[in-house]
Protein backbone atom coordinates (compact mmCIF):
# COMPACT_ATOMS: atom_id res chain seq x y z
CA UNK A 1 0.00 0.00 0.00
CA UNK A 2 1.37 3.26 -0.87
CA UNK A 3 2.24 5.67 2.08
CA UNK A 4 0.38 8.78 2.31
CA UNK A 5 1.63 12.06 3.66
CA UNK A 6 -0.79 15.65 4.35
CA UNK A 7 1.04 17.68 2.15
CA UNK A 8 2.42 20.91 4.66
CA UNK A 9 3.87 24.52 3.78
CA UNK A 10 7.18 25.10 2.41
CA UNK A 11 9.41 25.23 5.16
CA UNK A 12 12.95 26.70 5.14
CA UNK A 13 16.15 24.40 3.94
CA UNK A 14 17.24 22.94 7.33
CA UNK A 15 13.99 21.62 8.10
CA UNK A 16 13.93 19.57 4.73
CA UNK A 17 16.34 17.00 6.80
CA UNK A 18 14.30 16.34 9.35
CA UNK A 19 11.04 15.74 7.08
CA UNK A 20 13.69 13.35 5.17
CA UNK A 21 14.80 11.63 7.96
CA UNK A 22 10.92 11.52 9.33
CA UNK A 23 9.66 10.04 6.29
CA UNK A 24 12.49 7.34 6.31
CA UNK A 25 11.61 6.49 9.78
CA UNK A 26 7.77 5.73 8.66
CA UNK A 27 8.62 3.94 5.63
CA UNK A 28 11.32 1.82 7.74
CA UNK A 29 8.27 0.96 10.12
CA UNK A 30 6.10 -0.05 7.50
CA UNK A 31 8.29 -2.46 5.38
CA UNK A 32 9.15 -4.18 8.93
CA UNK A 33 5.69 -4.16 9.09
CA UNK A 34 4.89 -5.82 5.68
CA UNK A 35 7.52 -8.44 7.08
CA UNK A 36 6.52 -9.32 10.14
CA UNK A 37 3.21 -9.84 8.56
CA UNK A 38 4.89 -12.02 6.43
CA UNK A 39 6.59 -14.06 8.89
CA UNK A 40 3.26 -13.57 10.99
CA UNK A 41 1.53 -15.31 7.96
CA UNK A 42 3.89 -18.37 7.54
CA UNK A 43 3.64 -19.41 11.18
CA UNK A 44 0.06 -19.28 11.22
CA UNK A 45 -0.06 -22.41 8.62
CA UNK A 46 -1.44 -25.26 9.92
CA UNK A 47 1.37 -28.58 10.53
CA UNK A 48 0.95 -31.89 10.43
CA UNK A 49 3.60 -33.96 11.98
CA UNK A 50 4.05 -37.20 10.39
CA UNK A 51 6.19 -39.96 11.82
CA UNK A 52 7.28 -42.30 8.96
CA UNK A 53 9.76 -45.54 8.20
CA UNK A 54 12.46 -44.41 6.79
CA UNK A 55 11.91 -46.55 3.72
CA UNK A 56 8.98 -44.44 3.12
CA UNK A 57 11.37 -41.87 2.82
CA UNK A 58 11.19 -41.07 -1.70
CA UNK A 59 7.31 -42.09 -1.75
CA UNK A 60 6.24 -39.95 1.15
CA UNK A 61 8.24 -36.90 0.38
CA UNK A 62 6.79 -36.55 -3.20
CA UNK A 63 3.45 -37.33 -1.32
CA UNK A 64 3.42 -35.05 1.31
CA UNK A 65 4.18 -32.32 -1.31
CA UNK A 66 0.68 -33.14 -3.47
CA UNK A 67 -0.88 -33.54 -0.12
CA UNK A 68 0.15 -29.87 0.45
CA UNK A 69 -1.10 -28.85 -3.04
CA UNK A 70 -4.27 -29.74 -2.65
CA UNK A 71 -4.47 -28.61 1.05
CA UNK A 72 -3.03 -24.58 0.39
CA UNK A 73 -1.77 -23.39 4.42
CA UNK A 74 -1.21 -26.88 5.36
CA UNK A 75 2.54 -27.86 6.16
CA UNK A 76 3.30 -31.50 6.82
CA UNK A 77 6.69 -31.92 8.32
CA UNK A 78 8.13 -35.30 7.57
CA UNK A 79 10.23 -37.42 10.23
CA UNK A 80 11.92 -40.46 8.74
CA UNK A 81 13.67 -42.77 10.87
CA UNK A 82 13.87 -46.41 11.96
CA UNK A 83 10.20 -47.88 12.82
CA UNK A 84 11.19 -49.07 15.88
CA UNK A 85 12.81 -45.62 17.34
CA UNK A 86 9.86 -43.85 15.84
CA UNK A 87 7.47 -46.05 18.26
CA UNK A 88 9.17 -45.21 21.41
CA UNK A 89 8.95 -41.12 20.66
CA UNK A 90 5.81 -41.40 20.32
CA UNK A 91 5.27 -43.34 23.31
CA UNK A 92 7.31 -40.55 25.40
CA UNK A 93 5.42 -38.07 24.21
CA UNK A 94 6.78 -36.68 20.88
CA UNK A 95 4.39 -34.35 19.21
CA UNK A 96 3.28 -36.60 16.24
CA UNK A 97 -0.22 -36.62 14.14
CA UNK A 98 0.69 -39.38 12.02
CA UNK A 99 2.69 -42.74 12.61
CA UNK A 100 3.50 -44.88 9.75
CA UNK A 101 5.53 -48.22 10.97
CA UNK A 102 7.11 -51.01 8.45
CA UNK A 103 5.36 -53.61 10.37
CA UNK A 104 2.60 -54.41 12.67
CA UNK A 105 4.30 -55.22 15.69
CA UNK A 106 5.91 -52.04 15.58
CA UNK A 107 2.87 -50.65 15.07
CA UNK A 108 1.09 -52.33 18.20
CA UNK A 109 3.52 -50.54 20.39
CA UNK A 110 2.00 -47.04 19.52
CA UNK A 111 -1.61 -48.65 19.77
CA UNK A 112 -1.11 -49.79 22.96
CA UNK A 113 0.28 -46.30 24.40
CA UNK A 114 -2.32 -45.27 24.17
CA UNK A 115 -1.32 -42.35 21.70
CA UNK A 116 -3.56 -43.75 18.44
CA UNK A 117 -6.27 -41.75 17.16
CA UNK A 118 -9.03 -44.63 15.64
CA UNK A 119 -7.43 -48.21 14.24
CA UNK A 120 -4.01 -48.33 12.46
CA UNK A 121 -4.64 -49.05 8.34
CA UNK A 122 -3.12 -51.05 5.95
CA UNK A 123 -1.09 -48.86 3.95
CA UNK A 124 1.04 -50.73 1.52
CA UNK A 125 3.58 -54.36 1.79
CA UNK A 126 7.41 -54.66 0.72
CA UNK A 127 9.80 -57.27 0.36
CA UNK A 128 13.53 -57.91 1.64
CA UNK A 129 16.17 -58.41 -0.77
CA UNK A 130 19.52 -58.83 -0.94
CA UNK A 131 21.28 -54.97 -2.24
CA UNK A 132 24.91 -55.72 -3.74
CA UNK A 133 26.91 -53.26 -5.59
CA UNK A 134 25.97 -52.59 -9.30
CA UNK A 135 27.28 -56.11 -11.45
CA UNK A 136 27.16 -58.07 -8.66
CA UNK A 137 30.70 -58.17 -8.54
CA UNK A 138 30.58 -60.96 -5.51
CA UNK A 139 28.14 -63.11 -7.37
CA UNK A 140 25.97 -63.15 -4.85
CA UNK A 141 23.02 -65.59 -5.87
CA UNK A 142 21.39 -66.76 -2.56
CA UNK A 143 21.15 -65.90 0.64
CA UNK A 144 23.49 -68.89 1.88
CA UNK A 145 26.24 -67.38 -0.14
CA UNK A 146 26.23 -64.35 2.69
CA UNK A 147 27.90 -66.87 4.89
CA UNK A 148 31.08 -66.50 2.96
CA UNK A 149 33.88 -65.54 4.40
CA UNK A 150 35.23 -63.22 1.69
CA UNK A 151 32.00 -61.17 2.00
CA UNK A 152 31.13 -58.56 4.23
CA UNK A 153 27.18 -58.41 5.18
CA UNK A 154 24.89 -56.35 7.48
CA UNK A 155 21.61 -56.48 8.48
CA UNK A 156 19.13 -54.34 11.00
CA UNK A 157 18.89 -55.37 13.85
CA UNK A 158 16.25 -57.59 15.13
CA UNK A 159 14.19 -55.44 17.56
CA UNK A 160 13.55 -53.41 14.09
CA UNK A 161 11.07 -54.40 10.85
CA UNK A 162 13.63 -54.88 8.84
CA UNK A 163 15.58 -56.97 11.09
CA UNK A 164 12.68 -59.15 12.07
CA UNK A 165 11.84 -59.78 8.13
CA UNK A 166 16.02 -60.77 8.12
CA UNK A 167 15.20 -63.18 10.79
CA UNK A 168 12.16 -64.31 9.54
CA UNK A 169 14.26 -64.84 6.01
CA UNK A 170 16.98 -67.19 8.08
CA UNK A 171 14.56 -69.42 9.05
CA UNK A 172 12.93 -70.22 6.41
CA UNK A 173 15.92 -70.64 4.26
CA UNK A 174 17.67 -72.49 7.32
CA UNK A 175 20.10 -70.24 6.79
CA UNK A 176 21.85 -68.35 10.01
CA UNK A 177 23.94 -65.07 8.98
CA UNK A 178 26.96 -63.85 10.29
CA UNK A 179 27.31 -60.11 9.66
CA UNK A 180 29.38 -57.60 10.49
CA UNK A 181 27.27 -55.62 11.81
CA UNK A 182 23.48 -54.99 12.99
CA UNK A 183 21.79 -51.60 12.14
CA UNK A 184 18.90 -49.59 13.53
CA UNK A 185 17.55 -49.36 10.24
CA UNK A 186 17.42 -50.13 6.96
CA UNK A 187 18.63 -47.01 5.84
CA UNK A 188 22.01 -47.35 7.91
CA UNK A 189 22.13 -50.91 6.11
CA UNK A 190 21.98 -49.91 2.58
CA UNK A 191 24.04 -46.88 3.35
CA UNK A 192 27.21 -48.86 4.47
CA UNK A 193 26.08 -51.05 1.17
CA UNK A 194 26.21 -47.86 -1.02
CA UNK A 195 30.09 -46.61 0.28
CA UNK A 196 31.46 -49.63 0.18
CA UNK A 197 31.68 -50.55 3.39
CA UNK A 198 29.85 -53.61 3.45
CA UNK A 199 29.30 -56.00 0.29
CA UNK A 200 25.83 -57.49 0.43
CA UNK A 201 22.94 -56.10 3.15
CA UNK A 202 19.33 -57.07 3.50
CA UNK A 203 16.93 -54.53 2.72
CA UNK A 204 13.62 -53.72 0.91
CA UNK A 205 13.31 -53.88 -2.45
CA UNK A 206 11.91 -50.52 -2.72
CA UNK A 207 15.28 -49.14 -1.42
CA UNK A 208 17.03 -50.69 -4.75
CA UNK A 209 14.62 -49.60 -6.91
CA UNK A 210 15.28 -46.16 -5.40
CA UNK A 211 19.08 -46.47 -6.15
CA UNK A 212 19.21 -48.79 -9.04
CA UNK A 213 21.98 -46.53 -10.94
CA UNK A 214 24.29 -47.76 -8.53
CA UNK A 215 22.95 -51.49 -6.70
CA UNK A 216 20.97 -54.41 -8.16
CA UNK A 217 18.89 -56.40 -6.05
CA UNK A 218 19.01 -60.32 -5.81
CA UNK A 219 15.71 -62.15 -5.06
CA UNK A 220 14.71 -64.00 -2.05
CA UNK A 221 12.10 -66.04 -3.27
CA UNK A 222 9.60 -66.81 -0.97
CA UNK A 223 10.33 -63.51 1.54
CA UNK A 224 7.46 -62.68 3.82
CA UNK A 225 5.76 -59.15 3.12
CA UNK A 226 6.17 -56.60 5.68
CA UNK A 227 2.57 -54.86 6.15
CA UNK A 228 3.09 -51.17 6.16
CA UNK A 229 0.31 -49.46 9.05
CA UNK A 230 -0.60 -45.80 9.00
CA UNK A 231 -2.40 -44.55 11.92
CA UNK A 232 -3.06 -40.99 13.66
CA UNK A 233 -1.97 -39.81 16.59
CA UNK A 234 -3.58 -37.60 19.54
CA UNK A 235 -1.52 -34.83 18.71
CA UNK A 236 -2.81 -31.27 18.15
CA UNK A 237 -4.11 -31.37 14.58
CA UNK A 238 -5.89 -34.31 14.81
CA UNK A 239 -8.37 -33.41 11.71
CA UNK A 240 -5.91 -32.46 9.22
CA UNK A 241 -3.80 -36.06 10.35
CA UNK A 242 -7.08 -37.69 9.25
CA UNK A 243 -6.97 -35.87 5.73
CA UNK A 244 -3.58 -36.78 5.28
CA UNK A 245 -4.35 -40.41 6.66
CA UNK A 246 -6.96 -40.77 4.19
CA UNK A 247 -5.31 -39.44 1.29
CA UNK A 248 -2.01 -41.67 1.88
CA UNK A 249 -4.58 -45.17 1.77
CA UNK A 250 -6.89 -43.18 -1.25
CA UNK A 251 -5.77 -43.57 -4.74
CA UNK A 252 -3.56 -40.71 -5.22
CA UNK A 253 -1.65 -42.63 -1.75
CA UNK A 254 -1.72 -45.80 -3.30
CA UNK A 255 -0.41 -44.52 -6.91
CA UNK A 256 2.55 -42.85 -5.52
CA UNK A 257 3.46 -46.03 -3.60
CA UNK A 258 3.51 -47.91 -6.29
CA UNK A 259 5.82 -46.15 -8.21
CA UNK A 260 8.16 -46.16 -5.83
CA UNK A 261 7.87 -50.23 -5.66
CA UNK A 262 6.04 -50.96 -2.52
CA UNK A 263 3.15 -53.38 -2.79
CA UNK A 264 -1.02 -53.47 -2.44
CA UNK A 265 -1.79 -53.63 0.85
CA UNK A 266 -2.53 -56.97 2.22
């Protein structure tokens, strides 16, 4: 808005300075003004706090930003991280609207703080694999080959989805693994797969697809699906976590996670 000034009487030289200075002073005030009432406008947008597997990580970014299209003044902040460590946040306390766990015991742990808003839904399924480096330079064709001593392999940890599926995989295979290490998540896993540091590491397939310029995946035929559970969560925007809840398990949900690789739900 322009700024308007009573125009006064011609007033001798020195006193121009003063109206100069005067007139600075206003204008200075009002474009702090127009800013804080930027700023003022920004913070007043509504946030949804959504707790999600890291492995959700490329599918719910991209989904959380059309979710944010269609919902103008809405601002979901995403928190990726292990399942597991997600759980027991939430259980403490941390301000979430919106869990979303790799598996449904991990899952049952946030149900039975007491923290979920309604019943947990079935959101999508995935798959372990078995990430090497692009070529397969170890030729790597089962998972009783990880039990070589010339390779280097790392799974989560068990007390994690992704760890549990690992276990789940040894046992049917009759198969027990001896890696190098045990990870909080499956991100830390395919991470020490990507720099080197490891050669082979059980993930989800989706996290292949995501990086196929630079792993391939081999097969584990006859891996168990983890079931992927979205749920909302007694924080303080409780309606706009049941938008988002619905519109992650609606068709535009369901489309996204599908191009990213993960499964129908179950």
């Amino acid at each position: 808005m322009p700024l308007h000034r009573s125009r006064t009487p011609d007033r001798p030289r020195e006193g121009a300075s003063r109206r100069a200075t005067t007139v600075g002073a206003a204008t200075g005030v009002l474009l702090a003004g127009v800013v804080l009432s930027g700023c003022g406008a920004s913070s007043a947008a509504e946030r949804v706090d959504v707790y999600a597997a890291s492995s959700l990580t490329g599918a719910f970014t991209e989904l959380a930003a059309a979710f944010e299209e269609r919902h103008p003044g809405v601002d979901v902040a995403l928190n990726f991280a292990g399942s597991a460590d997600l759980a027991v946040q939430i259980a403490e306390g941390a301000p979430a609207d919106v869990f979303v766990a790799a598996d449904e015991p991990t899952m049952q742990r946030v149900v039975a703080s007491g923290r979920a808003v309604g019943e947990p839904l079935a959101l999508a399924t995935n798959r372990l694999t078995i990430a090497v480096a692009e070529g397969n330079p170890y030729g790597v064709r089962s998972l009783a080959d990880l039990r070589r001593e010339d390779l280097a392999t790392v799974v989560c940890a068990e007390q994690v989805p992704c760890g549990r599926a690992a276990r789940t995989a040894e046992e049917r295979a009759g198969v027990s693994l001896r890696p190098v290490s045990e990870e909080n998540s499956v991100t830390d896993v395919l991470g020490k797969v990507r720099s080197g540091q490891a050669d082979a590491g059980l993930v989800y397939v989706t996290d292949v697809a995501a990086h196929e310029d630079e792993l391939d995946g081999v097969p584990l035929p006859g891996a168990a699906a983890n079931s992927y559970t979205v749920v909302g969560v007694d924080g303080g925007a409780q309606e706009r976590a049941a938008e988002f809840v619905a519109f992650a398990t609606g068709p535009a949900g369901r489309e996204q996670l599908e191009r990213h690789g993960f499964g129908a739900p179950d």
